[in-house]
C-alpha atoms as a PDB file:
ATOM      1  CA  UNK A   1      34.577 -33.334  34.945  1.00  0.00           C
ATOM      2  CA  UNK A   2      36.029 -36.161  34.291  1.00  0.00           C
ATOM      3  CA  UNK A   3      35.042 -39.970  33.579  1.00  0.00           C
ATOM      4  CA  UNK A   4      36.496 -42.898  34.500  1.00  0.00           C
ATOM      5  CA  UNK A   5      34.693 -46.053  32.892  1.00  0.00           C
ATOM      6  CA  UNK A   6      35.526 -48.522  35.476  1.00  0.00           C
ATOM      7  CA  UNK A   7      38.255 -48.914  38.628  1.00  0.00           C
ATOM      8  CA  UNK A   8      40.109 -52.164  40.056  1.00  0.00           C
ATOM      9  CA  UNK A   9      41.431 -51.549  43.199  1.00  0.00           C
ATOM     10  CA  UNK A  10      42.825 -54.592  45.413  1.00  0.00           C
ATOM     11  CA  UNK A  11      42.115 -52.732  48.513  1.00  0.00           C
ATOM     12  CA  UNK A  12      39.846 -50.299  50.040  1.00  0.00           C
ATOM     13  CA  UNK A  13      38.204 -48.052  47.807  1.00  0.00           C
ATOM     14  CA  UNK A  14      37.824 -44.196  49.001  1.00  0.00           C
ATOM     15  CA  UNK A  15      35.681 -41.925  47.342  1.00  0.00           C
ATOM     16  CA  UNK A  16      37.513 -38.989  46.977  1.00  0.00           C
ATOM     17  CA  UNK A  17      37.608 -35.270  44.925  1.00  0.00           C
ATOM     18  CA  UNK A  18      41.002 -33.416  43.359  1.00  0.00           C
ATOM     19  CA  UNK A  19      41.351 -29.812  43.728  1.00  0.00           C
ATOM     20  CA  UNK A  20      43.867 -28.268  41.069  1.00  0.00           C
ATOM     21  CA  UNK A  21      46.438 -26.695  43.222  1.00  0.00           C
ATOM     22  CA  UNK A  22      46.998 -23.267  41.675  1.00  0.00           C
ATOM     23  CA  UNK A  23      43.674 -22.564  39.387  1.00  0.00           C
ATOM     24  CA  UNK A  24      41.370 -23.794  42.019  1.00  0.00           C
ATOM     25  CA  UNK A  25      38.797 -25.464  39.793  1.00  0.00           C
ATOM     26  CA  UNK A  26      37.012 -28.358  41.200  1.00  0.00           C
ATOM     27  CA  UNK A  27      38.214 -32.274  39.290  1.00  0.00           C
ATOM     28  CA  UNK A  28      35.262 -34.815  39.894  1.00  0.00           C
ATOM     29  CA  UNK A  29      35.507 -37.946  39.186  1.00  0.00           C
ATOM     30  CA  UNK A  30      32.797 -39.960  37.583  1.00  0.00           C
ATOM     31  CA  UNK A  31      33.177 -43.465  38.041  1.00  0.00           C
ATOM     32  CA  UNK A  32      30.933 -46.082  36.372  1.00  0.00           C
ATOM     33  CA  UNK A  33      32.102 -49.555  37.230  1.00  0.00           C
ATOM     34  CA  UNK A  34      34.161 -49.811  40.460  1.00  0.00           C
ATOM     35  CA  UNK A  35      36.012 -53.717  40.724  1.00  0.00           C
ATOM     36  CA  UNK A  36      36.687 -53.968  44.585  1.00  0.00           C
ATOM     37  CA  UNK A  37      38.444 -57.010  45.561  1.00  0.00           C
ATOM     38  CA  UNK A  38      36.552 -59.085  42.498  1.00  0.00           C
ATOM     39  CA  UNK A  39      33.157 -57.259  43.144  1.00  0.00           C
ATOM     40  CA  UNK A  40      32.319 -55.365  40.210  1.00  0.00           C
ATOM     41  CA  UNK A  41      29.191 -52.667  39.807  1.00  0.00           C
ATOM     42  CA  UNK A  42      28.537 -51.871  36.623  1.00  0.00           C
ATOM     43  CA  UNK A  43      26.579 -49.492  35.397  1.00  0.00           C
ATOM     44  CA  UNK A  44      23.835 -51.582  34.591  1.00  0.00           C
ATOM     45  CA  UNK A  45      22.395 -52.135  37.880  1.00  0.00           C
ATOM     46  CA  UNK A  46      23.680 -55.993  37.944  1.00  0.00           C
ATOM     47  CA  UNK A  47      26.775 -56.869  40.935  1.00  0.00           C
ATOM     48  CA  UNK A  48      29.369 -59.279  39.970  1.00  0.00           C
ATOM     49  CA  UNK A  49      31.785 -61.712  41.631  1.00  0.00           C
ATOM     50  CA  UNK A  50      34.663 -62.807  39.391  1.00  0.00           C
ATOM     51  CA  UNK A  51      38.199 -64.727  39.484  1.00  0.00           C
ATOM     52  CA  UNK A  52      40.566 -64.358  36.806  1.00  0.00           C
ATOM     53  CA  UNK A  53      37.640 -63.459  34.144  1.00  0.00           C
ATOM     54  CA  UNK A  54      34.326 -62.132  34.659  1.00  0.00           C
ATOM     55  CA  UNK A  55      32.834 -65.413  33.076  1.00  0.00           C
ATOM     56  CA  UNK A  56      33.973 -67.379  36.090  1.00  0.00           C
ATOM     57  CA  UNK A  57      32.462 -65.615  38.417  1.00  0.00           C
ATOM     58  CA  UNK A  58      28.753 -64.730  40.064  1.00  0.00           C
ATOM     59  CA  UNK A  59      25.968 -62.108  38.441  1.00  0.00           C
ATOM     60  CA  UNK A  60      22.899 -61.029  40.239  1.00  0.00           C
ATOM     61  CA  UNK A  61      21.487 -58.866  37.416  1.00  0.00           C
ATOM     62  CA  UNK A  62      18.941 -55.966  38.510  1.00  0.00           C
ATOM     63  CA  UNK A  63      15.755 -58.249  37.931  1.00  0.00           C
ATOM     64  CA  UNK A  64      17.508 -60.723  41.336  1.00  0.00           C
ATOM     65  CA  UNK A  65      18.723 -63.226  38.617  1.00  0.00           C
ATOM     66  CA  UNK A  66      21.781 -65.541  39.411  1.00  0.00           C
ATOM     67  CA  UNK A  67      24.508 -66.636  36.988  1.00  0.00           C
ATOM     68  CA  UNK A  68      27.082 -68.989  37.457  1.00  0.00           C
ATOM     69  CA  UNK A  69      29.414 -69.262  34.388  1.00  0.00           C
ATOM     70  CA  UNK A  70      27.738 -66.560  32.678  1.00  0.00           C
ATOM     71  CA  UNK A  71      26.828 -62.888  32.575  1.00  0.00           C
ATOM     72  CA  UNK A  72      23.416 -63.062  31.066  1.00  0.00           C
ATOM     73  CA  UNK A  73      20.913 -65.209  33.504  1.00  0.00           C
ATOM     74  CA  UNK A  74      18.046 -65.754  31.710  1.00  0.00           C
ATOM     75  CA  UNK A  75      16.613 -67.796  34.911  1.00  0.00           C
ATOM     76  CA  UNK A  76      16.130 -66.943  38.394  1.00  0.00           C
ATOM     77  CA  UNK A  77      19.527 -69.427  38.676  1.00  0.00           C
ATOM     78  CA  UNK A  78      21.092 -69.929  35.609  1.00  0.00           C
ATOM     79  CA  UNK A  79      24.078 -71.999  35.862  1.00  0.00           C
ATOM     80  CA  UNK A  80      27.005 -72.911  32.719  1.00  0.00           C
ATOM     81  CA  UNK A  81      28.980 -75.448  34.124  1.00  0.00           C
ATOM     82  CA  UNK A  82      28.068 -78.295  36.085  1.00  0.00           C
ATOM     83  CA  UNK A  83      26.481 -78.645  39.855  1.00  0.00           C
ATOM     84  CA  UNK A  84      27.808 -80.913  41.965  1.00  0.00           C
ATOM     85  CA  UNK A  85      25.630 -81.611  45.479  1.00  0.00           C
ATOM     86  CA  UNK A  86      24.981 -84.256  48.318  1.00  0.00           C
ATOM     87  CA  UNK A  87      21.165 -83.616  47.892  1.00  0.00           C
ATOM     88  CA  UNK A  88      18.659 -81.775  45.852  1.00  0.00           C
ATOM     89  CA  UNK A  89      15.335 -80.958  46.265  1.00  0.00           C
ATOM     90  CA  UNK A  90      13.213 -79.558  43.578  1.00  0.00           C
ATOM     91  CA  UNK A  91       9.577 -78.754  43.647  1.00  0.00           C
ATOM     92  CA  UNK A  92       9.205 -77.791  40.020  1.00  0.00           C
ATOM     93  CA  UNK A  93      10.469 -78.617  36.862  1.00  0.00           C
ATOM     94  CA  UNK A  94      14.250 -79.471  35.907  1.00  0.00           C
ATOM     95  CA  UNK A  95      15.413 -78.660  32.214  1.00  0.00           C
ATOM     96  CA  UNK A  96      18.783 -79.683  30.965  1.00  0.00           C
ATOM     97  CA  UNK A  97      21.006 -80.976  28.363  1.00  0.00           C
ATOM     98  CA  UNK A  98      22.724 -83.419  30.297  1.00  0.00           C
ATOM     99  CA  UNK A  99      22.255 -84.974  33.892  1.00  0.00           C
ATOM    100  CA  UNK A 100      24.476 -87.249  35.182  1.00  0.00           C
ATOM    101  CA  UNK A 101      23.641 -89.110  38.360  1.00  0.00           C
ATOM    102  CA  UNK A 102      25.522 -91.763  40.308  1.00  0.00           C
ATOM    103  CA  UNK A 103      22.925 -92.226  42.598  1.00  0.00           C
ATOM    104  CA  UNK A 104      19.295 -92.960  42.868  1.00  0.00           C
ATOM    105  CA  UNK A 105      16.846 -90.283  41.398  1.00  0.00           C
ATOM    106  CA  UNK A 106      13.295 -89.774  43.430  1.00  0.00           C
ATOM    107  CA  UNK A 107      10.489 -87.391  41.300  1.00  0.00           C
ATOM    108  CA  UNK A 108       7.306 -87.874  39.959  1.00  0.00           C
ATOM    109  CA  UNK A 109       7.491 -87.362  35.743  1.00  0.00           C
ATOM    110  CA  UNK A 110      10.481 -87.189  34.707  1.00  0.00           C
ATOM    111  CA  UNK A 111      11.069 -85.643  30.503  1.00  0.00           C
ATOM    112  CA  UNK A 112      14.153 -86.117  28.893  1.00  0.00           C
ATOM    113  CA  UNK A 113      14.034 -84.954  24.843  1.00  0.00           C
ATOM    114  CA  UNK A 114      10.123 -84.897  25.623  1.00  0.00           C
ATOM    115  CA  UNK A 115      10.081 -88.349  26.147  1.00  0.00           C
ATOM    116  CA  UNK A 116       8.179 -88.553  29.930  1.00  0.00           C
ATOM    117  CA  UNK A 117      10.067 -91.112  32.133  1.00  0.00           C
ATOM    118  CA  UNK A 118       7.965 -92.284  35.193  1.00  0.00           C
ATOM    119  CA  UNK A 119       9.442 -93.092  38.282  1.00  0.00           C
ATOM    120  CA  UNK A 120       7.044 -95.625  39.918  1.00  0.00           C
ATOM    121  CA  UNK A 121       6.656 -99.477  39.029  1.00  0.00           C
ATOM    122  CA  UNK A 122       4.271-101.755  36.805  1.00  0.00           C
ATOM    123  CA  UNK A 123       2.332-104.656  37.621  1.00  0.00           C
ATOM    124  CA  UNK A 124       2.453-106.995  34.763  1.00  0.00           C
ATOM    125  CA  UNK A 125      -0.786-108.320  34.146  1.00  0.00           C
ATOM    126  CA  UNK A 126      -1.970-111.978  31.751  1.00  0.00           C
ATOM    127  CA  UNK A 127      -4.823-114.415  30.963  1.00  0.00           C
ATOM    128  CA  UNK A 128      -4.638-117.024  28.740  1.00  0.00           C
ATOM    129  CA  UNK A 129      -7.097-118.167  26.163  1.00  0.00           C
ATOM    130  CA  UNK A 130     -10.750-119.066  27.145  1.00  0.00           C
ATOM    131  CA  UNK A 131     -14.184-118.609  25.360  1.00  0.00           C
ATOM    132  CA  UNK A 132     -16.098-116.003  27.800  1.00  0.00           C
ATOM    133  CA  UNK A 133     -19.531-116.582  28.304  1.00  0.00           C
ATOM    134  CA  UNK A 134     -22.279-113.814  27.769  1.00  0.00           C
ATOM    135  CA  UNK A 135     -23.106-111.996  31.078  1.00  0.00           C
ATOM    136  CA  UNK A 136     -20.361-113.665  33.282  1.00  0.00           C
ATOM    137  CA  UNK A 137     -17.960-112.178  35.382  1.00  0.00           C
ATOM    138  CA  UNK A 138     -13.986-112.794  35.317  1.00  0.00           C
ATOM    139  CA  UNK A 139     -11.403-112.001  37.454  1.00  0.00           C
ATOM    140  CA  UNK A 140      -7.582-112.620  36.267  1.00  0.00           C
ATOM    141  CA  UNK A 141      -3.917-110.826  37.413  1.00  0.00           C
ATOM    142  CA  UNK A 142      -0.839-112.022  36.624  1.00  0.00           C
ATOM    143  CA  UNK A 143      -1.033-116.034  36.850  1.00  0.00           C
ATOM    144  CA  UNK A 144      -0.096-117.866  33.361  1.00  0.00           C
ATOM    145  CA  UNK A 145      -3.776-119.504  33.203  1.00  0.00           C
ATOM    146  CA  UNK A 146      -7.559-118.833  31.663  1.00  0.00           C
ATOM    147  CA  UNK A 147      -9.567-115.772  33.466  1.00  0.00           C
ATOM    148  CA  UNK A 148     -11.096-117.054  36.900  1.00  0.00           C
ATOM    149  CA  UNK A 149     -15.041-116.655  37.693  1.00  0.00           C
ATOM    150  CA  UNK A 150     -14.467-116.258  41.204  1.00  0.00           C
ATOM    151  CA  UNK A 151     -12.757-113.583  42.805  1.00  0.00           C
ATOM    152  CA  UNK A 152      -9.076-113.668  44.901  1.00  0.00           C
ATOM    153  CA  UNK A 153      -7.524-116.653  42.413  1.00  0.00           C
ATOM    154  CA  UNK A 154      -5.443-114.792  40.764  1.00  0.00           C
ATOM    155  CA  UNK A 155      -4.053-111.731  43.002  1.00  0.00           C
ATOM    156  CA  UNK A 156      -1.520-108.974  42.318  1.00  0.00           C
ATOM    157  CA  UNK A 157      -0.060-107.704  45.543  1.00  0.00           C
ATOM    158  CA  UNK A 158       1.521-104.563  45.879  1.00  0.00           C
ATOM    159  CA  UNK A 159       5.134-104.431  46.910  1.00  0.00           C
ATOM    160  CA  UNK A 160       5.060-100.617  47.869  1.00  0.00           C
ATOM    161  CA  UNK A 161       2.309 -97.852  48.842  1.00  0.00           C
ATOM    162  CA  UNK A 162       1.357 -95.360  45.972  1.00  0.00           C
ATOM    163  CA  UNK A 163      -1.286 -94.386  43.657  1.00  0.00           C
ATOM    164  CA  UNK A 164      -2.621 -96.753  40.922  1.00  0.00           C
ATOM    165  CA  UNK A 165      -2.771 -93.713  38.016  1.00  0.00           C
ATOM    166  CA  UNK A 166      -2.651 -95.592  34.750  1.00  0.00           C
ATOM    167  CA  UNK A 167      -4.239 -99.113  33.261  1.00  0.00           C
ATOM    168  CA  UNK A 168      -3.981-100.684  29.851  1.00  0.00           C
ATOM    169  CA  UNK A 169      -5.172-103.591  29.134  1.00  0.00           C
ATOM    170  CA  UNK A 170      -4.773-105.585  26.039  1.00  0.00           C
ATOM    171  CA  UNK A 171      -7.652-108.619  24.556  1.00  0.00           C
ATOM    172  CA  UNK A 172      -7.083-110.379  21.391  1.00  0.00           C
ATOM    173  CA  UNK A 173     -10.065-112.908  19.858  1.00  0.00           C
ATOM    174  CA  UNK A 174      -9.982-115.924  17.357  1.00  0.00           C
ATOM    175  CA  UNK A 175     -13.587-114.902  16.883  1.00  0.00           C
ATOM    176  CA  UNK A 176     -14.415-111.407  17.039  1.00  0.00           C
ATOM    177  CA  UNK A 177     -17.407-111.370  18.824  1.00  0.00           C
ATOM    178  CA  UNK A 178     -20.396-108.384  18.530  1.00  0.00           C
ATOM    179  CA  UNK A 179     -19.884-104.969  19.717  1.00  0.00           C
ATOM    180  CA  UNK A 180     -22.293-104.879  22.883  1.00  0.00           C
ATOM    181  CA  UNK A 181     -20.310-102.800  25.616  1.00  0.00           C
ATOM    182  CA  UNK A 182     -17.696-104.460  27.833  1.00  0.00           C
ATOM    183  CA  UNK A 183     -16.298-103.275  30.853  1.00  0.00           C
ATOM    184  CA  UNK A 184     -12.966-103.965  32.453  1.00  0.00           C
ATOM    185  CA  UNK A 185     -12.237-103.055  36.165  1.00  0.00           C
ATOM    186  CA  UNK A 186      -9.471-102.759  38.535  1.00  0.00           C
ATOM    187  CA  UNK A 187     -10.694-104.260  41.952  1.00  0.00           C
ATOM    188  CA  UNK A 188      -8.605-103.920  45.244  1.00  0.00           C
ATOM    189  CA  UNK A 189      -8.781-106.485  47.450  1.00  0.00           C
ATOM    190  CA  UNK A 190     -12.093-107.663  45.755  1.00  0.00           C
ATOM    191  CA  UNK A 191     -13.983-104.641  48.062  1.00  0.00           C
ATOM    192  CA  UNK A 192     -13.722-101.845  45.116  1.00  0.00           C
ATOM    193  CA  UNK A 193     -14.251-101.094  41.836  1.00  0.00           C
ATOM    194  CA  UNK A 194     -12.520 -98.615  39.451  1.00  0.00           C
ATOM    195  CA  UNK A 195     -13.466 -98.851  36.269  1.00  0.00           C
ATOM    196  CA  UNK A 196     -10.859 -99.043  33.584  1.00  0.00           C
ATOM    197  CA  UNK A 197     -12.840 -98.132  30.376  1.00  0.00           C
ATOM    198  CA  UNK A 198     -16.230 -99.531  28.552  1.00  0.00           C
ATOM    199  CA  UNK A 199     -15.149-100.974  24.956  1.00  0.00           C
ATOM    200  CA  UNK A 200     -18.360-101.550  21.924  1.00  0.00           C
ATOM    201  CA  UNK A 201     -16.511-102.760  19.138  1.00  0.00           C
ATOM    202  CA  UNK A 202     -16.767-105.764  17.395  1.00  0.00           C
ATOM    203  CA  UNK A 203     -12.715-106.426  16.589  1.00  0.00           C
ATOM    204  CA  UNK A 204     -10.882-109.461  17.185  1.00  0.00           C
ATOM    205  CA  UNK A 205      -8.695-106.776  19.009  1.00  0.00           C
ATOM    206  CA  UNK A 206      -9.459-104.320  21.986  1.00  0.00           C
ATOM    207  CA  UNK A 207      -7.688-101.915  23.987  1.00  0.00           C
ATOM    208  CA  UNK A 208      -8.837-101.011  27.673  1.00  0.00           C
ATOM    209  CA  UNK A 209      -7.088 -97.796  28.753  1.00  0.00           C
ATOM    210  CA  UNK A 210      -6.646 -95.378  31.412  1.00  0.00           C
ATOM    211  CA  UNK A 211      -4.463 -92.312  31.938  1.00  0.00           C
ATOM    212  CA  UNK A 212      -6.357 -90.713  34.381  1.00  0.00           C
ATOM    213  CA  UNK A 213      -6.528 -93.166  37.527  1.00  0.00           C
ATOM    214  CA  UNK A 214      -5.912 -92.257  40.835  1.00  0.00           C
ATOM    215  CA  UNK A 215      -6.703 -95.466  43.199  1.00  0.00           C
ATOM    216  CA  UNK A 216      -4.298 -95.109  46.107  1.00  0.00           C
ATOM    217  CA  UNK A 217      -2.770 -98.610  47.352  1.00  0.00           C
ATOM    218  CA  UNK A 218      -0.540 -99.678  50.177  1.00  0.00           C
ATOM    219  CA  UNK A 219       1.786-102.946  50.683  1.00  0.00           C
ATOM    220  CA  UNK A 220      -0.031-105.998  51.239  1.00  0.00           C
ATOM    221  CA  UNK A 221      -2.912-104.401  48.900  1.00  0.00           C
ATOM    222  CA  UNK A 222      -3.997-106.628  46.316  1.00  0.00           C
ATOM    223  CA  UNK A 223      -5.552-106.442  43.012  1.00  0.00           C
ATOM    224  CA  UNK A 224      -6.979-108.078  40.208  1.00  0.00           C
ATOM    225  CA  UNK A 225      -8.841-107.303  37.041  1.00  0.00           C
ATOM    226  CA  UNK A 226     -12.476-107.471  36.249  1.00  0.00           C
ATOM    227  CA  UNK A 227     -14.081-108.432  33.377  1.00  0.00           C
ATOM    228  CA  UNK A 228     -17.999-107.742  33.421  1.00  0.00           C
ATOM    229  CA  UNK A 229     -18.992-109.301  30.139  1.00  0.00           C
ATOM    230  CA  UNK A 230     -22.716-108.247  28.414  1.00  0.00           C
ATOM    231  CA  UNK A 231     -24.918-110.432  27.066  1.00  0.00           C
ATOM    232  CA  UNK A 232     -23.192-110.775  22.980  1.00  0.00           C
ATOM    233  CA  UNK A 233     -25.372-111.574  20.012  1.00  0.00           C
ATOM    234  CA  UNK A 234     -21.852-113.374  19.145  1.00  0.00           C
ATOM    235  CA  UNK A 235     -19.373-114.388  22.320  1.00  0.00           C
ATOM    236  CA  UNK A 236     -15.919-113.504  21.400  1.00  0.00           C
ATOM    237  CA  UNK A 237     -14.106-117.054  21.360  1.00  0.00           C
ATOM    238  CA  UNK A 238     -10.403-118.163  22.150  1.00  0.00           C
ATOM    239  CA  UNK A 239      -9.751-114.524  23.899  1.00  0.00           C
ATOM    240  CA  UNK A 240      -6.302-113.535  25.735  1.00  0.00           C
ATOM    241  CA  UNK A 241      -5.226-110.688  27.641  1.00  0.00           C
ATOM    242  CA  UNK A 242      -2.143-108.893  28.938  1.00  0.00           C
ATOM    243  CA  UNK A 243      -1.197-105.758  29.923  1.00  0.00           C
ATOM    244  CA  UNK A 244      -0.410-103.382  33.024  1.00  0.00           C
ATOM    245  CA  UNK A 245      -0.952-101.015  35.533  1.00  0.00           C
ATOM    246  CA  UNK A 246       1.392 -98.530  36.397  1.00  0.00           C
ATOM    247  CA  UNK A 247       1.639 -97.441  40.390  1.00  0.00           C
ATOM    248  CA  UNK A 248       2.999 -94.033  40.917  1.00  0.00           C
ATOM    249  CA  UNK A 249       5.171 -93.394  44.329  1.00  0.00           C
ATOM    250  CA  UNK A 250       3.681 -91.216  46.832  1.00  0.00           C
END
């Protein structure tokens, strides 16, 4: 018997036996990697496509992995080089070292070095200074004046439909104030009510957040924040606010 590691034929491949012509004894060959035409089978159960070097060619290893560029997938597509297409869509996660884009980029999170880059749109949100009065309500957006007490003064409208999924809102007093709980809301279209977070601290500064919002909003929508104050032992005096809320695309 004899073995043959591997064949390159640019034709047809034949399977074929030798007979030895005067002793009679049976040649076979054993062939382990057979290149037909660029197609190469080797003996590890992986087919590959290949120009003038193997690592310019296609793998589909024996698990159904792809390679591009390389012989070792470790990904159901693993590609080294660079992908060039008219469109892409992806339903999961994209990891790279480098993406390059001449065009507009739709997704919902995006990471790049673990930094998460979202791809929806703030609302700015301010209120200049004012003394707020124990029990009262206020209502203020993005207008350069003092919280109003009546609702629809000082709107926010929304430019494009999506989902309201983060708030942070920002209050800074001269005067502290006592720590009695206070309540911040978002309202939409002064008919509902999503509370932003309860703060009982008695700091000239406080932070309102939310991460975990999910108030869905379409154009023409607007919204405001609002302030439900308690009733302080001490008001907090000369207070401003700013911050945002962050809109996430459908």
């Amino acid at each position: 018997m004899e073995n043959i590691e591997s064949i390159v034929i640019a034709g047809k491949f034949m399977p074929f036996m030798k007979f030895s012509a005067f002793s009679f004894f049976l040649t076979i060959f054993v062939i382990s990697d057979i290149s037909l035409a660029g197609v190469l089978y080797p003996p590890n159960g992986s087919v590959q496509f290949f120009g003038d070097v193997p690592t310019h060619g296609i793998i589909i290893s024996k698990k159904g992995q792809v390679g591009i560029g390389t012989l070792n997938p470790a990904s159901d597509l693993d590609v080294n080089g660079t992908i060039s297409a008219s469109s892409m869509i992806v339903n999961g996660g994209v990891s790279a070292k480098s993406i390059q884009v001449s065009g507009s980029v739709s997704a919902g999170v995006i990471n790049i070095n673990g930094n998460q880059i979202l791809s929806g749109y703030t609302l700015s949100l301010q209120a200049l200074m004012s003394t707020l009065q124990s029990g009262g309500t206020i209502y203020f957006g993005n207008l350069p004046q003092a919280p109003a007490r009546t609702a629809g003064v000082s709107k926010v409208y929304i430019r494009n439909p999506g989902v309201i999924k983060m708030a942070e809102i920002y209050s800074y007093s001269g005067v502290a104030g006592s720590n009695e709980p206070w309540s911040l809301y978002v309202s939409i279209n002064n008919a509902t009510d999503y509370l932003i977070s309860t703060v009982s601290a008695a700091t000239n500064e406080r932070i309102f957040s939310n991460t975990t919002l999910n108030i869905t909003v379409n154009s023409g929508d607007y919204v405001e924040i609002k302030g439900i104050q308690p009733t302080w032992k001490t008001n907090p005096a000369t207070a401003l606010f700013g911050g945002y809320l962050y809109v996430d695309n459908p």
